[in-house]
C-alpha atoms as a PDB file:
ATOM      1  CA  UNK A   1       5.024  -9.173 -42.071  1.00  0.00           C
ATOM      2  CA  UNK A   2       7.547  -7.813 -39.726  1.00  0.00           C
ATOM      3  CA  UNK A   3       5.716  -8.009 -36.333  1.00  0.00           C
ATOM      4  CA  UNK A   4       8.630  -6.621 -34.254  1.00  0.00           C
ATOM      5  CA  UNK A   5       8.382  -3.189 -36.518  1.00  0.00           C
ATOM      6  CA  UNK A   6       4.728  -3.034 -36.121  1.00  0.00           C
ATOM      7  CA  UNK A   7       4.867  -3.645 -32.382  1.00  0.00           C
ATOM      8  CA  UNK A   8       7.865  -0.940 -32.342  1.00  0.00           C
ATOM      9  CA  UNK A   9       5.444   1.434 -34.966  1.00  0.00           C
ATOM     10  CA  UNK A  10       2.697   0.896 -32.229  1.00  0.00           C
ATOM     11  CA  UNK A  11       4.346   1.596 -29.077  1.00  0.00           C
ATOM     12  CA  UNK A  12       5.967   4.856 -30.408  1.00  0.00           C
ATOM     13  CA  UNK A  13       2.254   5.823 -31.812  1.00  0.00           C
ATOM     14  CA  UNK A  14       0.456   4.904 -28.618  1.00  0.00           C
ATOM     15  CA  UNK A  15       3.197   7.438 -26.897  1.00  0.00           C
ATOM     16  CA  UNK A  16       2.492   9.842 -28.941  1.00  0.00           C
ATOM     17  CA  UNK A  17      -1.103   9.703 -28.665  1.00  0.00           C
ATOM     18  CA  UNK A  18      -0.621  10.084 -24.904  1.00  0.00           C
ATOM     19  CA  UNK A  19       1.499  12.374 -24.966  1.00  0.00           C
ATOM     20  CA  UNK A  20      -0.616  14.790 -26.924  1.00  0.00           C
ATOM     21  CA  UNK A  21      -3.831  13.450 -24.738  1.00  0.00           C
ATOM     22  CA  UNK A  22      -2.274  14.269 -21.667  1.00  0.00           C
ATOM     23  CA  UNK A  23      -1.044  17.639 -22.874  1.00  0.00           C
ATOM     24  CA  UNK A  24      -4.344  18.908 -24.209  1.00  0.00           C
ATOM     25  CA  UNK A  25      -7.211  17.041 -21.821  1.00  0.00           C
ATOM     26  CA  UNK A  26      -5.726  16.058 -18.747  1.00  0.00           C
ATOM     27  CA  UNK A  27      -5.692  18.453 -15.632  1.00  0.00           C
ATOM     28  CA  UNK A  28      -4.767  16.421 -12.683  1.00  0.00           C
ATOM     29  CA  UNK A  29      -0.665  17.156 -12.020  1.00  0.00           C
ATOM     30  CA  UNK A  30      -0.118  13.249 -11.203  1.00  0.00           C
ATOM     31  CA  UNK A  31      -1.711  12.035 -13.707  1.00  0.00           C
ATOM     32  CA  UNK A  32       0.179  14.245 -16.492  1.00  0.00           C
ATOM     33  CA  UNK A  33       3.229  13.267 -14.770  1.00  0.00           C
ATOM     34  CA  UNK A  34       3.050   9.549 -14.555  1.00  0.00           C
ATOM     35  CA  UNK A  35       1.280   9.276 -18.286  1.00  0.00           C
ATOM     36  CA  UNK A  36       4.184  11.384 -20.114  1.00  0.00           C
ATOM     37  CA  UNK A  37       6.663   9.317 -18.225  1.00  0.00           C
ATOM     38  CA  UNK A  38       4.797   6.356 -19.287  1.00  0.00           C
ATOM     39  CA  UNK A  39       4.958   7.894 -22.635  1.00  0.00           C
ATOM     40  CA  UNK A  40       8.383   8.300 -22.668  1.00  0.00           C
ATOM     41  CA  UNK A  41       9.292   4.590 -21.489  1.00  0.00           C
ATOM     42  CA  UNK A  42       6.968   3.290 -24.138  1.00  0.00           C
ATOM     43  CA  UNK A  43       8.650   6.058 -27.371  1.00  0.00           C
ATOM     44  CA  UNK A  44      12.234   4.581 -25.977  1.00  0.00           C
ATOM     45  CA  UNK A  45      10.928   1.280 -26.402  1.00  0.00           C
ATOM     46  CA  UNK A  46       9.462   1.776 -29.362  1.00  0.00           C
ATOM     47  CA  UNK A  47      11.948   3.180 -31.168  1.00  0.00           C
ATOM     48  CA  UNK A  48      14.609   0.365 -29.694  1.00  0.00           C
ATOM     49  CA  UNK A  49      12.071  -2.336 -31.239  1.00  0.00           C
ATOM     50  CA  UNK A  50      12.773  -0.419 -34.777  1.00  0.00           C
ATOM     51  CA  UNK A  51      15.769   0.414 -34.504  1.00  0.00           C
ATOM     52  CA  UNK A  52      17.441  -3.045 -33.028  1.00  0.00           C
ATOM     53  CA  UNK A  53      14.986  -6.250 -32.590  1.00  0.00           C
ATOM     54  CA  UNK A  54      16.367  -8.444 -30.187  1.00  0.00           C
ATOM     55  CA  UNK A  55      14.715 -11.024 -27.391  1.00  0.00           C
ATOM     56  CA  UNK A  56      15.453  -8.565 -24.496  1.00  0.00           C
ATOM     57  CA  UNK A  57      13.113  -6.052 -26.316  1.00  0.00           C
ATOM     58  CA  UNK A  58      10.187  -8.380 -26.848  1.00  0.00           C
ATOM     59  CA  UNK A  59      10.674  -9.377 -22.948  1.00  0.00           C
ATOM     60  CA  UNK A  60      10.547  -5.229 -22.380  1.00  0.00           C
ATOM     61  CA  UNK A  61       7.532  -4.886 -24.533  1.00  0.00           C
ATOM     62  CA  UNK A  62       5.804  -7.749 -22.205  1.00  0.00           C
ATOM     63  CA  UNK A  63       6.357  -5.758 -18.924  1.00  0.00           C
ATOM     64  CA  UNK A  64       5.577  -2.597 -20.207  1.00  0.00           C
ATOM     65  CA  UNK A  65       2.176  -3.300 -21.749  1.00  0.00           C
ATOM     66  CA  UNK A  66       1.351  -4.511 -18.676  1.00  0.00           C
ATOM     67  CA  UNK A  67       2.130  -1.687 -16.995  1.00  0.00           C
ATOM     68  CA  UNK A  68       0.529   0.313 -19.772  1.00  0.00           C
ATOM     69  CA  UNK A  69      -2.594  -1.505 -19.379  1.00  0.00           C
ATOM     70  CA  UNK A  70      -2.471  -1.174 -15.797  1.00  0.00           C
ATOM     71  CA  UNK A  71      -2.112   2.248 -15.963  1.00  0.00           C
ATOM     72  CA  UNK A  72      -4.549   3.103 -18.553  1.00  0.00           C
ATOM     73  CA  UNK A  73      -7.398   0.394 -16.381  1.00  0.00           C
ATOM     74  CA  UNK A  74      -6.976   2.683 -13.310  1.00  0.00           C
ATOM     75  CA  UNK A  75      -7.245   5.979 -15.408  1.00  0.00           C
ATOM     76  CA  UNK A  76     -10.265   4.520 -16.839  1.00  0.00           C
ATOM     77  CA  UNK A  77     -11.671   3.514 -13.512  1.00  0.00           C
ATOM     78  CA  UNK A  78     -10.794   7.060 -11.979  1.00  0.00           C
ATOM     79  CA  UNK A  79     -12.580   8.973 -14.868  1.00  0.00           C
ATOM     80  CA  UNK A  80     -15.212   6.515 -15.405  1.00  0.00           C
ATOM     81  CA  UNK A  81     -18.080   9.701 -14.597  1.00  0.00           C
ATOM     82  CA  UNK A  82     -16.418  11.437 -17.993  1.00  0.00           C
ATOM     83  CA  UNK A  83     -17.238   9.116 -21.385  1.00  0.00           C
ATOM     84  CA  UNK A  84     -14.457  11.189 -23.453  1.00  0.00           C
ATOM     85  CA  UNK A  85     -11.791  10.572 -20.981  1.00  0.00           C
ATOM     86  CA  UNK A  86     -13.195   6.633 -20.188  1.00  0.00           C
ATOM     87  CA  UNK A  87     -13.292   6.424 -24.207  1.00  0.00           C
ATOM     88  CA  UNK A  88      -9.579   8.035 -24.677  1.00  0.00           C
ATOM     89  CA  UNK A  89      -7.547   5.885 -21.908  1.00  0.00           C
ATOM     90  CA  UNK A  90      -9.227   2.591 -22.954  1.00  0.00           C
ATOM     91  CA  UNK A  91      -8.511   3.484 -26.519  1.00  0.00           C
ATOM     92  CA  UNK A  92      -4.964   4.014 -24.973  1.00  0.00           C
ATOM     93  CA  UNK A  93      -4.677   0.777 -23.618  1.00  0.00           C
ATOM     94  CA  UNK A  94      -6.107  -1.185 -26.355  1.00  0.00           C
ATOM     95  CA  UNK A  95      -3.210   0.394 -28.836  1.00  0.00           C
ATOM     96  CA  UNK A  96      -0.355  -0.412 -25.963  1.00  0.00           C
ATOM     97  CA  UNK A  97      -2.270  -3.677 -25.646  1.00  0.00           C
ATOM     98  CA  UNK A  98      -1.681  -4.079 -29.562  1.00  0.00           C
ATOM     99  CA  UNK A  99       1.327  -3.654 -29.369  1.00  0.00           C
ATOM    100  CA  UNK A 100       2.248  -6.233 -26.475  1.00  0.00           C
ATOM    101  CA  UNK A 101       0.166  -8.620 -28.811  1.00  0.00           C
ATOM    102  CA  UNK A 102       2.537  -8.106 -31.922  1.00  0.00           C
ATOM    103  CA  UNK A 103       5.639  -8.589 -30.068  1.00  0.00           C
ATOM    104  CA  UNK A 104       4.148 -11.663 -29.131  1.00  0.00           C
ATOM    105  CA  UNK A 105       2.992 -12.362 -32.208  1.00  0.00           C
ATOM    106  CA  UNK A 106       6.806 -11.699 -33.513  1.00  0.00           C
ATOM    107  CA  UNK A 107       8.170 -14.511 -31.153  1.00  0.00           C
ATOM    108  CA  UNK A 108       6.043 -17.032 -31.882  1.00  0.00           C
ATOM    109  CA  UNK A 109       6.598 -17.054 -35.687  1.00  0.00           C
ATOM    110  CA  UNK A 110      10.410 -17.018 -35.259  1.00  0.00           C
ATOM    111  CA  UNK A 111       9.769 -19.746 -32.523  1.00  0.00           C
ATOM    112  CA  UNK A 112       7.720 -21.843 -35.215  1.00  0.00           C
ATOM    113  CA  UNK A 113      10.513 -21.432 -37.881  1.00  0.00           C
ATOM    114  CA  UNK A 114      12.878 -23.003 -36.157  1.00  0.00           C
ATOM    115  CA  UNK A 115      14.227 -26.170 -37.605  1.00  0.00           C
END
């Protein structure tokens, strides 16, 4: 299986369902802002990971999940009082989460087939 394509599959799917998300549910001006920019980052990335694998990448896939988890965890934390917006962002973050993980996942079988 071709872990960097997933991951890249993932992160351009998780921007797109945040996208739309943000778009549709969310009515706070900041947080519209700073998720379709987060969106944006993560489709770039994505798309990059497709496109042209390469260690840099897989380190930019690292730091943003983390941010992506970061910023989903505070959404979540801010709309904790609303289930279907608590439900949505930590859906959010589990997919960018994913993705981190099969980036990881990516590097450590091309690590173990090394000679």
């Amino acid at each position: 299986m071709n872990w960097l394509r997933t991951a890249g599959i993932l992160w351009v799917v998780s921007a797109l369902l945040a996208t739309a998300t943000s778009l549709i549910f969310r009515v706070d001006p900041v947080q519209v802002v700073v998720t379709i920019a987060a969106s944006a980052v993560t489709a770039v990335l994505g798309i990059w990971m497709v496109a042209r694998p390469s260690n840099t990448v897989v380190l930019l896939s690292y730091v943003v999940g983390l941010g992506w988890l970061a910023l989903y965890a505070t959404l979540t934390v801010q709309q904790s009082g609303e289930l279907a917006a608590w439900t949505t962002d930590v859906f959010l973050a589990v997919v960018g989460l994913g993705a981190t993980l099969a980036a990881y996942r990516a590097t450590r079988e091309a690590i173990s087939r090394r000679p």
